[in-house]
Structures are given as C-alpha cells and as structure tokens.
Protein backbone atom coordinates (compact mmCIF):
# COMPACT_ATOMS: atom_id res chain seq x y z
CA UNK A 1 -95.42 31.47 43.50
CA UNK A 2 -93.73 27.99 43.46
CA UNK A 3 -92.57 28.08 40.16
CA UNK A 4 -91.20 31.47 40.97
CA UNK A 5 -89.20 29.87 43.99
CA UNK A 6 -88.26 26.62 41.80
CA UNK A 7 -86.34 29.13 39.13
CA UNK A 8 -85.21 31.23 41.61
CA UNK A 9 -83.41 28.01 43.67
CA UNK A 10 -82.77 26.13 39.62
CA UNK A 11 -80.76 29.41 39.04
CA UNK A 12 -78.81 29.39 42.20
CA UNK A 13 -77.68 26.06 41.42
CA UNK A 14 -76.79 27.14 37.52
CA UNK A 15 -74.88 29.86 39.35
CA UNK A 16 -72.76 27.25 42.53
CA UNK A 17 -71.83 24.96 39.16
CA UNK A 18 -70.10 27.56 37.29
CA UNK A 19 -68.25 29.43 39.85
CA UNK A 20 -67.62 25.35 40.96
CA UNK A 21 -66.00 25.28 37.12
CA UNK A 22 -64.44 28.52 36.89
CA UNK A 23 -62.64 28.97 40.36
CA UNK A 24 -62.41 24.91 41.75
CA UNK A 25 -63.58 22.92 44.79
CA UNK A 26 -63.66 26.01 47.79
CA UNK A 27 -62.69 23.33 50.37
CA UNK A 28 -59.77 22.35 48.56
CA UNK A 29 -56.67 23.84 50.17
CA UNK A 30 -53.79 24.87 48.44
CA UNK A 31 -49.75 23.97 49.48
CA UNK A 32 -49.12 26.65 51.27
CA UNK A 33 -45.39 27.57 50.58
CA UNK A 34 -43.11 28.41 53.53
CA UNK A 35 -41.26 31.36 53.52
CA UNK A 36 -38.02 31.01 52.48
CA UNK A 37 -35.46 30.54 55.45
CA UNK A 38 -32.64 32.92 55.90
CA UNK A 39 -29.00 31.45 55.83
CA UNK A 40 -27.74 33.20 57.47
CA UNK A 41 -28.05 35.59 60.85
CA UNK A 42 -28.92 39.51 60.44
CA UNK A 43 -25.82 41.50 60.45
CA UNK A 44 -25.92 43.81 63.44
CA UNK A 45 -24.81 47.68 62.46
CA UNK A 46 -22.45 49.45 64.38
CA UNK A 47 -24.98 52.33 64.81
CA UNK A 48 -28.69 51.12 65.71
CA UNK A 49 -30.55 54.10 63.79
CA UNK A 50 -34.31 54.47 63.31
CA UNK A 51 -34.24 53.94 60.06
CA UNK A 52 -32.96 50.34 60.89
CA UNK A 53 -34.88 49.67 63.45
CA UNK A 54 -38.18 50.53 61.29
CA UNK A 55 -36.59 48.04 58.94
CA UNK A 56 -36.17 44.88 60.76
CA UNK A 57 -37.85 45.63 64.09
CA UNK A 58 -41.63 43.71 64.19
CA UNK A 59 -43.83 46.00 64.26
CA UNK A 60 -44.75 45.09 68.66
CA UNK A 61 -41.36 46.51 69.57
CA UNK A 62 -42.05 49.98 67.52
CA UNK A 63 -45.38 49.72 69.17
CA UNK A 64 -44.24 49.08 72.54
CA UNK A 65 -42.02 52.04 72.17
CA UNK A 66 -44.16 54.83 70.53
CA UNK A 67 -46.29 54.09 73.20
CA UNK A 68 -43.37 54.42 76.02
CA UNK A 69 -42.73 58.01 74.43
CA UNK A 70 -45.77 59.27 74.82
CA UNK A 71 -46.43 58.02 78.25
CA UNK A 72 -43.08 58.53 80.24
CA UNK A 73 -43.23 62.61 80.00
CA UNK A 74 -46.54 63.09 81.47
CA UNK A 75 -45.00 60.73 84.22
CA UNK A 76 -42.07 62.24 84.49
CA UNK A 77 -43.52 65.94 84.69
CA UNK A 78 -45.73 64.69 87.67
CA UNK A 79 -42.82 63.35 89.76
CA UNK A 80 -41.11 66.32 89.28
CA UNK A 81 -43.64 68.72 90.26
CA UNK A 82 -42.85 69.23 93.91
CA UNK A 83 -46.75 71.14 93.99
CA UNK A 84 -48.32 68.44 92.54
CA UNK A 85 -48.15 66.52 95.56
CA UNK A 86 -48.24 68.76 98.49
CA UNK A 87 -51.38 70.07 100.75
CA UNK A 88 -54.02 72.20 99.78
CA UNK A 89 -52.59 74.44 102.89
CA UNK A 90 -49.08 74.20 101.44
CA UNK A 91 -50.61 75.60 97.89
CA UNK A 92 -51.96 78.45 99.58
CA UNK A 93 -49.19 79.44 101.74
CA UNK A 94 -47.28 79.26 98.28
CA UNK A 95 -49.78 81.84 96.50
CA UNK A 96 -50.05 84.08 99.77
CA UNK A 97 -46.16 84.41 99.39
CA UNK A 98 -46.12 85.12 95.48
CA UNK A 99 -48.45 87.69 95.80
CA UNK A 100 -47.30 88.95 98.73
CA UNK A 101 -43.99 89.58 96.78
CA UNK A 102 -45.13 90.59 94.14
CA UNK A 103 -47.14 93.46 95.57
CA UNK A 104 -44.02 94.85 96.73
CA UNK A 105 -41.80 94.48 93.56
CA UNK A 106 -44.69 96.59 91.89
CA UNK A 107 -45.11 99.60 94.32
C-alpha cells in the first residue's frame, strides 16, 4: 500500500515538472497590454438609430432600456384603467348597468 501511494505521489510530481516545462512558472504574470487609446472622440450621427446604439452603447444602457420597455406598459395600462382602482361597490354598480343595458338592446 505505501509503495502504491509513493508512485502514485512520484508520478504527480513527474507530471507538475513537465507541465512546469511545457507551459512556464503559473505565478508568473504576463504584461498585460492596454487597449489601445482612441484619438480621437466618437463622431455623433445626425440620426441616433438602433443599429448605432447596439454598436457603441455598453451593454448596461441596452440593459437598462430593454428592461424599461417591458416594464412601463404594464404600468401604464394600470394607471389608465379607471376600474382598476375603484370600489368593489363601484364594480358592481358598473356590471348591474351593462347588463341591465344589454338586456334591453337584445329584446
């Protein structure tokens, strides 16, 4: 059983060194290059289309306004619902006076 464990750990090793040769030191950090600055400012169309925005926009503004599309007409359909906030009594008054009228459209 030792033995066993003493290749096992000798072969481990074997295995660290040559990865060690073939790739390098791990720790050792590379230059990172900066990115290259621009010279000059981004030209500004005279039409702000979608297609432009996808192209220079980062991607939290395109975020922040998918997201204010998809929330702002549930909104707006409840503030314009004028029975979405009244009484329970006012509902019913409403329904009485549909059906009442429409009983006596259809006789």
């Amino acid at each position: 059983m030792y033995n066993l464990d003493l290749q096992d750990t000798v072969n481990e090793i074997e295995t660290t060194i040559n990865h060690f040769d073939k790739y390098g030191d791990p720790k050792a950090r590379k230059q990172v290059e900066a990115p290259p600055q621009r010279d000059q400012e981004l030209e500004w169309p005279k039409k702000i289309t979608l297609s432009w925005l996808f192209k220079h926009a980062p991607i939290t503004l395109l975020l922040k306004f998918i997201g204010a599309l998809a929330t702002a007409p549930p909104s707006l359909m409840q503030l314009r619902s004028p029975t979405a906030r009244a009484s329970p009594t006012h509902a019913r008054a409403t329904r009485a006076v549909h059906r009442d009228h429409w009983l006596k459209n259809t006789q």
